[in-house]
Structure formats: structure tokens, C-alpha cells
Protein backbone atom coordinates (compact mmCIF):
# COMPACT_ATOMS: atom_id res chain seq x y z
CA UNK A 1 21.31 40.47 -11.88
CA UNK A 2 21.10 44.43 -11.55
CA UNK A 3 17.48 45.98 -11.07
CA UNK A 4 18.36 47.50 -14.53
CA UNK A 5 17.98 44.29 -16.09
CA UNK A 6 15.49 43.15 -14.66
CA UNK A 7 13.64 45.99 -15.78
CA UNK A 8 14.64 45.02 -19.06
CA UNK A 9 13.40 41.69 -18.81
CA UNK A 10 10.02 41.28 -17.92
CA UNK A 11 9.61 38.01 -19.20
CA UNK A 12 12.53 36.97 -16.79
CA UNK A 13 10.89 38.53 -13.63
CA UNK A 14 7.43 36.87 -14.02
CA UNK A 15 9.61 33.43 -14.15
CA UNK A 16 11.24 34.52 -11.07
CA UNK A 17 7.57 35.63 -9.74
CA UNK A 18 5.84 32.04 -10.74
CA UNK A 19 8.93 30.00 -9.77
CA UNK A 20 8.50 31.58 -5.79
CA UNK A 21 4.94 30.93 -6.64
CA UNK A 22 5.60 27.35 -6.89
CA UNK A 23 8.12 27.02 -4.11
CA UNK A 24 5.57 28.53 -1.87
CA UNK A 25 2.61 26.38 -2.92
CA UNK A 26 5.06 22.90 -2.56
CA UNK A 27 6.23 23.46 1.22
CA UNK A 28 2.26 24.54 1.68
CA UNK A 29 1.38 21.56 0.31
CA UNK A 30 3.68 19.73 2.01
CA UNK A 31 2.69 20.98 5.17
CA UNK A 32 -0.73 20.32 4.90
CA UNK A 33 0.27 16.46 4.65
CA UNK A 34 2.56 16.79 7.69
CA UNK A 35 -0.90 18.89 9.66
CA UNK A 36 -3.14 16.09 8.43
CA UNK A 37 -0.76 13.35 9.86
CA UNK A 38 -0.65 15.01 13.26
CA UNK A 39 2.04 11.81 13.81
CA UNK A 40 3.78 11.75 17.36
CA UNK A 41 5.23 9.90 20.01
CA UNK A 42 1.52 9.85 21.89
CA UNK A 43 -0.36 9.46 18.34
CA UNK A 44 -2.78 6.42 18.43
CA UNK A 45 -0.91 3.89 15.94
CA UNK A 46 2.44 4.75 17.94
CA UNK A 47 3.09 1.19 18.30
CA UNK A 48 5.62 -1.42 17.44
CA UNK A 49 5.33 -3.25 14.11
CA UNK A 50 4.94 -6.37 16.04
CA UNK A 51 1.83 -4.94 17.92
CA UNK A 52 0.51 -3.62 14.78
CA UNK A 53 0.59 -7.41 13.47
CA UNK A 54 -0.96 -8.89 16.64
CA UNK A 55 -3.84 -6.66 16.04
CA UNK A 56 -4.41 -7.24 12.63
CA UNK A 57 -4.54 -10.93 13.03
CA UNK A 58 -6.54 -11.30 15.77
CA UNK A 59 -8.73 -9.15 13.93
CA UNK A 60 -9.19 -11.55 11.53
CA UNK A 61 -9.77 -14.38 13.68
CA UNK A 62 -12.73 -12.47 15.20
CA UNK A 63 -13.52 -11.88 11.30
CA UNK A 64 -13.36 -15.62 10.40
CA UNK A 65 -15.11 -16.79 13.35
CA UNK A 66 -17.85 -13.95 12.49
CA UNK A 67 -17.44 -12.20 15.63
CA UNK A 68 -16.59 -8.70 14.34
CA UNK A 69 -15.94 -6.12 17.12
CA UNK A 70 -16.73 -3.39 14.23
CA UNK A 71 -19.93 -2.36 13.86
CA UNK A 72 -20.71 0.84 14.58
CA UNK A 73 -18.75 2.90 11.68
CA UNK A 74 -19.81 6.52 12.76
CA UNK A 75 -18.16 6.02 15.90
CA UNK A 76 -15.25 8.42 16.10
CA UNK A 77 -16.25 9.86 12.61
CA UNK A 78 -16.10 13.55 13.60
CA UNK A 79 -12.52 13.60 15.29
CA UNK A 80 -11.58 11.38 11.86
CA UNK A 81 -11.91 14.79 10.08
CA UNK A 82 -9.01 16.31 11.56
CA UNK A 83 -6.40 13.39 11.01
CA UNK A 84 -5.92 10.02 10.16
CA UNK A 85 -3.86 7.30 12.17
CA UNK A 86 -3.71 3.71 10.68
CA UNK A 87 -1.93 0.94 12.38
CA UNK A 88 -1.10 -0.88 9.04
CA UNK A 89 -0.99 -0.44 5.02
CA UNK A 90 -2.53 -2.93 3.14
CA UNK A 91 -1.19 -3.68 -0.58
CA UNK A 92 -4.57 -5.45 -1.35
CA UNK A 93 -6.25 -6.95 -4.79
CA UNK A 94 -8.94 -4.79 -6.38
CA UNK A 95 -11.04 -7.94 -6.11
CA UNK A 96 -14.71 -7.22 -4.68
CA UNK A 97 -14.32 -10.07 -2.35
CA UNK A 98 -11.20 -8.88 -0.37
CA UNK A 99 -12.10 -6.26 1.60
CA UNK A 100 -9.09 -5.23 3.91
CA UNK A 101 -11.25 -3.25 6.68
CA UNK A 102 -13.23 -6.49 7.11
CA UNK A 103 -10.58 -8.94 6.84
CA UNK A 104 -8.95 -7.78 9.84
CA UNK A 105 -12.03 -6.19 11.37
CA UNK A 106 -10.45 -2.81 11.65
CA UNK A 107 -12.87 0.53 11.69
CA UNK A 108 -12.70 3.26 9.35
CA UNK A 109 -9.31 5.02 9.75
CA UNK A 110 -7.48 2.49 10.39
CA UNK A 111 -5.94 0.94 7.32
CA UNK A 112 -4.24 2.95 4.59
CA UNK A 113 -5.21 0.67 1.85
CA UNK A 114 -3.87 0.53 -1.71
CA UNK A 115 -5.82 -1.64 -3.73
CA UNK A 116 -5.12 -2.93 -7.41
CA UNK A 117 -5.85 -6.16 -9.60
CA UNK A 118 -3.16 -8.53 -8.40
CA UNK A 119 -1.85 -6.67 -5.28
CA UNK A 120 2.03 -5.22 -6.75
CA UNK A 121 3.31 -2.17 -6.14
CA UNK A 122 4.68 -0.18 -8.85
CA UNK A 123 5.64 3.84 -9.05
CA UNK A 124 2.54 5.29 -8.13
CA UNK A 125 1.61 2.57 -5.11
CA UNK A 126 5.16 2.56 -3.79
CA UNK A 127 5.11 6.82 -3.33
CA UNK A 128 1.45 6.40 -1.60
CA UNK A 129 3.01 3.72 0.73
CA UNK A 130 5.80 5.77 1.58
CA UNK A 131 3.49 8.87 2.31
CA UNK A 132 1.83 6.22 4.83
CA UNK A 133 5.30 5.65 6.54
CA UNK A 134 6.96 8.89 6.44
CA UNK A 135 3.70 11.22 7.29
CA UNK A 136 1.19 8.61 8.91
CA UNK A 137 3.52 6.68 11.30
CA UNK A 138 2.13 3.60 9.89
CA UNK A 139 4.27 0.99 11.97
CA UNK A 140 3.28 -2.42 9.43
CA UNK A 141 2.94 -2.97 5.41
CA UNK A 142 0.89 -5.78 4.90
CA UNK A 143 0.99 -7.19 1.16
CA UNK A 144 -2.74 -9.18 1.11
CA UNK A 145 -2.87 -12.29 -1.52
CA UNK A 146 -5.73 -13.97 -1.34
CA UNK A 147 -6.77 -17.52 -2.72
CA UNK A 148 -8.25 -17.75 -6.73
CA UNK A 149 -6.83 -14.58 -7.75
CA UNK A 150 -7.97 -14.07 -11.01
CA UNK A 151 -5.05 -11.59 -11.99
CA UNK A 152 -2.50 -13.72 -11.36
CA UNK A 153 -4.75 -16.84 -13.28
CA UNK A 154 -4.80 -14.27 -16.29
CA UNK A 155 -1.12 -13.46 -15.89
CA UNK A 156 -0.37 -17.07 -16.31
CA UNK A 157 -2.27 -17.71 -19.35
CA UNK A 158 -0.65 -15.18 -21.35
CA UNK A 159 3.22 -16.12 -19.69
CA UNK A 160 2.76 -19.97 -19.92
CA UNK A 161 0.40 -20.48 -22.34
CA UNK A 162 0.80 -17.68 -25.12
CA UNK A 163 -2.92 -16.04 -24.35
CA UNK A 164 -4.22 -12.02 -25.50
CA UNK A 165 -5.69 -10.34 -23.51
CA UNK A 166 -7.66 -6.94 -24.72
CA UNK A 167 -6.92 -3.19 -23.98
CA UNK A 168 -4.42 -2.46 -21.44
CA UNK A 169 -4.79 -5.55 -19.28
CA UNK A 170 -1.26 -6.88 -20.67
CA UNK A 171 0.12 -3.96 -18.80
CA UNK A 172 -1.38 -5.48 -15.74
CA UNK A 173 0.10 -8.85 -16.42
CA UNK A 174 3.60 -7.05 -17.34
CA UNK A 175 3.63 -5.75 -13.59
CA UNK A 176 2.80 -8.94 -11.97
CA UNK A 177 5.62 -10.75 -14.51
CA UNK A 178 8.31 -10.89 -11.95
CA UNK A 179 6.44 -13.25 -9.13
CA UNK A 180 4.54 -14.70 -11.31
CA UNK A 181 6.97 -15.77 -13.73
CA UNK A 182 9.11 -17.23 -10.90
CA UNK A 183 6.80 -19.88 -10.19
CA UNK A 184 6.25 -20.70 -13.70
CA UNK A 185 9.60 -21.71 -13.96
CA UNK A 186 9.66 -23.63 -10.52
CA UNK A 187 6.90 -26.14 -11.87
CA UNK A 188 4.68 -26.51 -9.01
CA UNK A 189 2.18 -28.91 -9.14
CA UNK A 190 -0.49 -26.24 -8.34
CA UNK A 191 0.55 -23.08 -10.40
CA UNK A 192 -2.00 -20.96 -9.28
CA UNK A 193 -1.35 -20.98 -5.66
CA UNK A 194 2.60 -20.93 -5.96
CA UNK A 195 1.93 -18.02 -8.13
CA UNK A 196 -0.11 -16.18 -5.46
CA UNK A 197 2.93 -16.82 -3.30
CA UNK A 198 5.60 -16.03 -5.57
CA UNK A 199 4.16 -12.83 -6.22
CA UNK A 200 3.48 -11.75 -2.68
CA UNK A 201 7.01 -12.86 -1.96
CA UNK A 202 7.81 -10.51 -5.12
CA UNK A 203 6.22 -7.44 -3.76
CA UNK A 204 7.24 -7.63 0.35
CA UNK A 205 10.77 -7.72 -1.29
CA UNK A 206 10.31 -4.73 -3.41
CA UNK A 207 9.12 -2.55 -0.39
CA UNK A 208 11.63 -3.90 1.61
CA UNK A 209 14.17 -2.95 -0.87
CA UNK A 210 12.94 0.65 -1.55
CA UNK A 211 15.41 3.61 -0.53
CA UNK A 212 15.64 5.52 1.32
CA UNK A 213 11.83 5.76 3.33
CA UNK A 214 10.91 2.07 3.44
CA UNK A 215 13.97 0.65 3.91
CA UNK A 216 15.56 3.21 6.25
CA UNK A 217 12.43 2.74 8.66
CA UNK A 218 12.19 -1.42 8.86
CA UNK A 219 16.41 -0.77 9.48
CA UNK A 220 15.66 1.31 12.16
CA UNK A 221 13.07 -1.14 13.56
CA UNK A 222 9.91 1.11 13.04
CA UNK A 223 8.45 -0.76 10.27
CA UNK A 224 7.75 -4.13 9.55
CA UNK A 225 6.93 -5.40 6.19
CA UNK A 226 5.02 -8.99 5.67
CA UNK A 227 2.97 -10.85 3.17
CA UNK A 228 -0.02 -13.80 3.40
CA UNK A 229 -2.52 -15.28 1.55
CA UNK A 230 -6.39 -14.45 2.49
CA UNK A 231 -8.37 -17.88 2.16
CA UNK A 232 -11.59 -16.26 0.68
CA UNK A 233 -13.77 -19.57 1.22
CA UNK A 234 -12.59 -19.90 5.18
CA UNK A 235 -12.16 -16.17 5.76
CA UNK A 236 -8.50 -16.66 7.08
CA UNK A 237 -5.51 -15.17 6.29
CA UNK A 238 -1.72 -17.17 6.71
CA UNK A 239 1.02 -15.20 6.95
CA UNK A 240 3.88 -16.29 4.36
């Protein structure tokens, strides 16, 4: 368009003005996630998926035989302020008794946890997991079940036995549907814990699945993705 018209059209040039404005503020923003990351070939959690794993679970066998190697948490807190490296995501349950960063006796920095009642991954989870891959290097996605869930005991109330539930906690149980409902219809002689499974099982395949950051990095052999079940009585977790 002619400088004459844009003259003419004030209203058009301040669109032009605030849509530069907005272009501007996205690749700053997206920058600053990239500078945060600081992710390289010499970055601390530049390791294989496999020795991500090995760490996390002999973490938690120095966490179930109560032999933490975490306890000083304000070790390394200054150079924390910079950037962030975790060796694993964890897809965890909002539940008060599963806490990741103890579970596998990992310090503060390194797990990119997600938490939520029942431990799925929906819209919201999926985009901050692939932030964790794509920015963070994070080389492992663990999805954490853990034993009693009461999300997935609710869930099966209302799907196999017809039960309310108040506010929006139906939209909970309408997210962990899929696994859940799978081992409803296997008939297991212990629901609850086939549930727990099933919708671990659920969720690892849904991250697995998701195009093109997820899936593009385990095909490449960057990224592993794996499920278990956290025993909260013996402090153990079991890989599925």
C-alpha cells in the first residue's frame, strides 16, 4: 500500500504498529526460554535416556531404603538462578503423598514435574512437557502412578457404578476415562490396581504418540518415555 494511504488510514497503521509489536515481543519471549535453557552438548542432563533412568531408580532405592543422598537443598541454589537442567519429567499425581523430588531422591532442579489428580496429560500438560524436551534437553518422561490413587478410585465409581461427583471433578474423571475405562471392561479381579495401570499405560502412549516434539525426539533416540507404579506403603516404584 502507497504512503498516501496509509496516511489515510490511521486505524490501519496502528494495526500494522501493534502487529510488529507482537511479533517482536513472541521471538523475545521465545528467546528468553531458549537463554533460560542454556541446553548443549556439555549441559549437565546431556545424557542418554537410559542413564537418565538408571539415575532415577537408584534414586529411589536409596529413597526406599531411607538413605537419601539429598539433603542439603541450598546447595547449588545460586547458579540454579541462571538455568535449569533436569534429567527427567515427571507426569506425577497431585496427591500430597507422592512427592517426585523425594521419590527418586533428586535435588532441586532436577525434575521438571507436572503434577495433577490422577497423573494424565491433556493440552496444557502435554505443551509444558514438550517445552521440557525441546528447550530443557530433558532426555526421560516418566509417567508416576502410584498405589491407592484416589482419582482413579473416584473415576471408577462414577464409570462402573453410576456415582456424582460435585463441581468440576467429572471433568477430572472425563480425562482419566480412556485408561480407566479400559480396565473396567477387562474385569480384573482387583479394579483399582489394573486401573492405575491401564491409565499409566494410557498416558506413556499419548506422549509417545504426540507430533512432532515428543515423538520426533524418542525416534531419534534422545528421549525415552516410561511409566510405573510408586508403592506408597514400601516407598518403591516398578516400572510397567
Amino acid at each position: 500500500m502507497c504512503d498516501r494511504c496509509d496516511r489515510a488510514s490511521p486505524l490501519l497503521s496502528r494495526r500494522r504498529a501493534l502487529g510488529g509489536s507482537l511479533a517482536m515481543a513472541g521471538a523475545t519471549s521465545l528467546a528468553s526460554w531458549r537463554a533460560a535453557a542454556a541446553v548443549g552438548p556439555g549441559a549437565p542432563n546431556a545424557i542418554g535416556p537410559s542413564a537418565a533412568l538408571a539415575r532415577i531408580m537408584q534414586g529411589n532405592e536409596r529413597y526406599a531404603a531411607n538413605i537419601s543422598a539429598n539433603r542439603d537443598y541450598s546447595a547449588g541454589r545460586a547458579e540454579r538462578a541462571d538455568a535449569q537442567y533436569p534429567i527427567a519429567a515427571v507426569v506425577g499425581c497431585a496427591d500430597s503423598r507422592v512427592s517426585p523430588e523425594l521419590i527418586f531422591d533428586q535435588g532441586p532442579g532436577q525434575l521438571f514435574v507436572v503434577r495433577v489428580a490422577g497423573n494424565f496429560v491433556n493440552g496444557a500438560g502435554i505443551a509444558s512437557l514438550e517445552y521440557a524436551v525441546k528447550y530443557l534437553g530433558v532426555p526421560l518422561i516418566v509417567v508416576l502412578g502410584h498405589s491407592n490413587c484416589g482419582a482413579i478410585s473416584a473415576a471408577i465409581k462414577v464409570l462402573a457404578e453410576g456415582a456424582t461427583l460435585p463441581g468440576r471433578l467429572l471433568d477430572l474423571v472425563a480425562d482419566l476415562k480412556p485408561g480407566v475405562q479400559a480396565a473396567i471392561d477387562r474385569k480384573p479381579e482387583n479394579l483399582l490396581a489394573a486401573a492405575i495401570s491401564s491409565n499409566v499405560t494410557y498416558n506413556v502412549g499419548q506422549l509417545q504418540g504426540d507430533e512432532p516434539i515428543i515423538s520426533g525426539t524418542v525416534a531419534r533416540g534422545e528421549l525415552k518415555v516410561v511409566g510405573g507404579i510408586y508403592d506408597i506403603a514400601t516407598g518403591k516404584f516398578g516400572l510397567l
